[in-house]
C-alpha atoms as a PDB file:
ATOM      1  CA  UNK A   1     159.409  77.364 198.258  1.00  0.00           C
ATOM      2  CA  UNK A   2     155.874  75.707 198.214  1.00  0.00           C
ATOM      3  CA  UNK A   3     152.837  77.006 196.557  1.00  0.00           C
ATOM      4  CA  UNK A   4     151.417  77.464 199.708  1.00  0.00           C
ATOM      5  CA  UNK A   5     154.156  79.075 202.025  1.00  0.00           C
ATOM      6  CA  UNK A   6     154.273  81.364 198.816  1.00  0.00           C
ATOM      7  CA  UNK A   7     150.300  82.644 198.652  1.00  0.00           C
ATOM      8  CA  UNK A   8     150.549  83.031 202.209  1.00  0.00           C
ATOM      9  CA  UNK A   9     153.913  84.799 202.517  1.00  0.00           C
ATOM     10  CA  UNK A  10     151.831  87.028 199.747  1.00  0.00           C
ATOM     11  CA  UNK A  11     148.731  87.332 202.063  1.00  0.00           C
ATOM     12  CA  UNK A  12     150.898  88.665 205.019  1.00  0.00           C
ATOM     13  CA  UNK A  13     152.901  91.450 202.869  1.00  0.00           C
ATOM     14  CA  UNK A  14     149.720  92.682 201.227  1.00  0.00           C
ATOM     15  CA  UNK A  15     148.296  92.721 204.599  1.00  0.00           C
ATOM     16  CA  UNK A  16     150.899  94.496 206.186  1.00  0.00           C
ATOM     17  CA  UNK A  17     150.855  97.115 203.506  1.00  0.00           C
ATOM     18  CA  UNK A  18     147.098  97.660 203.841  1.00  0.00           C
ATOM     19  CA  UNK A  19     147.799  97.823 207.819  1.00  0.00           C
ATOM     20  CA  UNK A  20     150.235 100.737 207.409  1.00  0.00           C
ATOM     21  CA  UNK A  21     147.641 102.912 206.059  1.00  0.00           C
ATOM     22  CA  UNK A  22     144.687 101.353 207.245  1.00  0.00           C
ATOM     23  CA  UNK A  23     143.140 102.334 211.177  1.00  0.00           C
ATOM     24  CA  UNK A  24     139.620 102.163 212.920  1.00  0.00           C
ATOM     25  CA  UNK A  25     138.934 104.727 216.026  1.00  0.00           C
ATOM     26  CA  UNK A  26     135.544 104.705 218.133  1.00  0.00           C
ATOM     27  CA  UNK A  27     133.645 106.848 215.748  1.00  0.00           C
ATOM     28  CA  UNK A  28     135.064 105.022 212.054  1.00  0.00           C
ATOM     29  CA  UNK A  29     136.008 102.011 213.186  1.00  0.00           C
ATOM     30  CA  UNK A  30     138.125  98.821 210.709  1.00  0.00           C
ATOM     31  CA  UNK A  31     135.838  96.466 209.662  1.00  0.00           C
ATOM     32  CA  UNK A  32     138.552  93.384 209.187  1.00  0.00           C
ATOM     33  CA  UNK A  33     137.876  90.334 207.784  1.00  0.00           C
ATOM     34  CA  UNK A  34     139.364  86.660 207.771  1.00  0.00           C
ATOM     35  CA  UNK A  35     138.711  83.653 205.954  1.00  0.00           C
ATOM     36  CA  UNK A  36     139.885  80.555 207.359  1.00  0.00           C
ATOM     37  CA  UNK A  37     139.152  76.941 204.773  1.00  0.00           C
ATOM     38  CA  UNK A  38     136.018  76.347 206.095  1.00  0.00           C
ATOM     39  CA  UNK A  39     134.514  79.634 208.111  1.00  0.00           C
ATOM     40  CA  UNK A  40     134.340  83.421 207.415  1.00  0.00           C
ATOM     41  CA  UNK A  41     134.689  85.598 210.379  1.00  0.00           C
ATOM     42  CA  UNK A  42     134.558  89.862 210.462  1.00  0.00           C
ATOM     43  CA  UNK A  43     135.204  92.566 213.385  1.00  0.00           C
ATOM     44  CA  UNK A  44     134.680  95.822 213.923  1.00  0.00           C
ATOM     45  CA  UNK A  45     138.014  97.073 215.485  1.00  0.00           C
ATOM     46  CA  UNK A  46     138.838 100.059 217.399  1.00  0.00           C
ATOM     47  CA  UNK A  47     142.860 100.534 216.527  1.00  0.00           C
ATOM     48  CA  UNK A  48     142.907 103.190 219.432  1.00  0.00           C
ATOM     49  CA  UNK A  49     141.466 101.354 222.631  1.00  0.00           C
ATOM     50  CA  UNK A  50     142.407  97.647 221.049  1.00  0.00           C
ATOM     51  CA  UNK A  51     138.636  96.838 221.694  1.00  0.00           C
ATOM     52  CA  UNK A  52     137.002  94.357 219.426  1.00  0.00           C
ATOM     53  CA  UNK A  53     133.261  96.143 219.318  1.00  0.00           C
ATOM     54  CA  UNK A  54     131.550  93.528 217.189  1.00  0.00           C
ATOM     55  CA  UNK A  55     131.881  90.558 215.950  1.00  0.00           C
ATOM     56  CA  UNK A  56     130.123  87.827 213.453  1.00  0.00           C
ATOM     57  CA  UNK A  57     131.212  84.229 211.607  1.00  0.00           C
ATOM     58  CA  UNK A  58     129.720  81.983 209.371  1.00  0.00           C
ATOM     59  CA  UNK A  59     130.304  79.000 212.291  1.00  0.00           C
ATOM     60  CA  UNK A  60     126.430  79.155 212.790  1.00  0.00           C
ATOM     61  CA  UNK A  61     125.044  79.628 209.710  1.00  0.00           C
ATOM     62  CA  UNK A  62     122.221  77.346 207.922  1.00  0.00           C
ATOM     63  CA  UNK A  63     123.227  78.100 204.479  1.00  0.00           C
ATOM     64  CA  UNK A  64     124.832  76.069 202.130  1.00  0.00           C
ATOM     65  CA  UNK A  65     127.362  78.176 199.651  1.00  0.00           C
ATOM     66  CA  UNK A  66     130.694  79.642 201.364  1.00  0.00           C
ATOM     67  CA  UNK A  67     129.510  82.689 199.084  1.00  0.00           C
ATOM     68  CA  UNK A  68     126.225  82.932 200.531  1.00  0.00           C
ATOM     69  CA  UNK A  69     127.419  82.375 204.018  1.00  0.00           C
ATOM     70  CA  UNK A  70     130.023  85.173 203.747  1.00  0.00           C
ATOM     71  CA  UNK A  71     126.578  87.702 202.465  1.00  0.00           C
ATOM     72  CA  UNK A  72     125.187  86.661 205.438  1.00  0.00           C
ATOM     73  CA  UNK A  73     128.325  87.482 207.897  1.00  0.00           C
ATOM     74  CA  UNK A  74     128.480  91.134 206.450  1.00  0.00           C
ATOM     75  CA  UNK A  75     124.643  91.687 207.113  1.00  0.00           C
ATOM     76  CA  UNK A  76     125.300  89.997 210.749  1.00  0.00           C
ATOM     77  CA  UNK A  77     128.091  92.572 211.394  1.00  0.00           C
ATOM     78  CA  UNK A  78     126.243  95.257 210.114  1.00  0.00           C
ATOM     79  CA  UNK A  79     123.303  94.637 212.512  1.00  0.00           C
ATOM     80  CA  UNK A  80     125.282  94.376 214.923  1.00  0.00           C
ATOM     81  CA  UNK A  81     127.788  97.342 214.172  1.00  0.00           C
ATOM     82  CA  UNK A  82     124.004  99.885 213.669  1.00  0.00           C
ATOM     83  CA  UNK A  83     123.000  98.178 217.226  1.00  0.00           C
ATOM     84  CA  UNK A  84     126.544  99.514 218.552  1.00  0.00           C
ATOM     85  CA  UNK A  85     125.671 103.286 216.656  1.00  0.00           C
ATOM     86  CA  UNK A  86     128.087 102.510 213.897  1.00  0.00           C
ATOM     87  CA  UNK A  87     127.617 103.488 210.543  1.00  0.00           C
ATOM     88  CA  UNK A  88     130.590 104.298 208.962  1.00  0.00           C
ATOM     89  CA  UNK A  89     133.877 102.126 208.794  1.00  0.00           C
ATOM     90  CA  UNK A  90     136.717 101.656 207.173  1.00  0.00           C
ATOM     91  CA  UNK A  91     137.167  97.632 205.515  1.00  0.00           C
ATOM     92  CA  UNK A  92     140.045  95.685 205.890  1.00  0.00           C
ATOM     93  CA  UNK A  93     139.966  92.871 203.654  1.00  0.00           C
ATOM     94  CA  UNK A  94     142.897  91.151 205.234  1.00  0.00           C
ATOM     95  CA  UNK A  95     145.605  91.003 202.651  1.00  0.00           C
ATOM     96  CA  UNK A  96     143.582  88.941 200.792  1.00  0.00           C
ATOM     97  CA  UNK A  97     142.058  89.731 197.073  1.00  0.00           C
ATOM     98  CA  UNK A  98     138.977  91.555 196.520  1.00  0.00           C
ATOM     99  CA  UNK A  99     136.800  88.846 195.185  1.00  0.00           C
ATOM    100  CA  UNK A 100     134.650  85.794 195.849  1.00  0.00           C
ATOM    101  CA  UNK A 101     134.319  85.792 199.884  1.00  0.00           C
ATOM    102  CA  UNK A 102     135.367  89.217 200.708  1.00  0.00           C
ATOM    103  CA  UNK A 103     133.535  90.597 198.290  1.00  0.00           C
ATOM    104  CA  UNK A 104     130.390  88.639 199.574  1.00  0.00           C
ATOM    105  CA  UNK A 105     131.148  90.203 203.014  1.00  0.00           C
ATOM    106  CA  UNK A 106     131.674  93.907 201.795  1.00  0.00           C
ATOM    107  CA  UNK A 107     128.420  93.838 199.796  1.00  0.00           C
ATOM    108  CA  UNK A 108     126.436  91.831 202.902  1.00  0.00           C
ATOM    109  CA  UNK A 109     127.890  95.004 205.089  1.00  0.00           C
ATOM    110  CA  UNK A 110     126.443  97.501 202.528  1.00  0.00           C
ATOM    111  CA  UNK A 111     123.172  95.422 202.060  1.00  0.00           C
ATOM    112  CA  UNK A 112     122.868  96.108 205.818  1.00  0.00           C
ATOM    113  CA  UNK A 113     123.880  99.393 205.860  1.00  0.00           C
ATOM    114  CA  UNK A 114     127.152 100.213 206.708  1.00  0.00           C
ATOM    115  CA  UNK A 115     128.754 102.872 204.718  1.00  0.00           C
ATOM    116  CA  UNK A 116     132.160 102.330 203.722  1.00  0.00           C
END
């Protein structure tokens, strides 16, 4: 097995497992986040209705660090999220680790004010 079918097989069954006990309603919704190579992208996700609420990627921004584009994704969704009279959620980071990018988003989210 490859390195990379490996980290990703990994990806998908800590993802899963955060899934299980992980779920967004109207009033708390998910805040999930994926990172693709080159873009960062987060949603605010009601589990119930299956409605995406908000949405926000790094495709448009100006800046130049992945790092600093992902800050600026969690302050976009949080704008966005306290336009939609949503202040609390629940993050999903994806099945991925807790560092660098995601991280980056979680604290952006917080910066803005979402409480999680």
């Amino acid at each position: 097995m490859s390195n990379l079918i490996k980290k990703l097989t990994n990806i998908e069954r800590r993802h899963r497992r955060i899934r299980s006990v992980i779920s967004g309603t109207a009033a708390i919704p998910r805040l999930s986040v994926f990172k693709s190579n080159k873009y960062v992208y987060a949603q605010l996700i009601d589990d119930e209705k299956g409605n995406t609420l908000a949405a926000a990627s790094s495709i448009d921004s100006k800046l130049k660090g992945k790092a600093e584009q992902a800050k600026e994704v969690g302050v976009n969704i949080a704008k966005k999220g306290l336009a939609a009279k949503i202040e609390k959620v629940v993050f999903d980071r994806g099945g991925y680790l807790y560092t660098g990018k995601i991280k980056a988003v979680a604290d952006g989210a917080r910066e803005g004010g979402l409480k999680f």
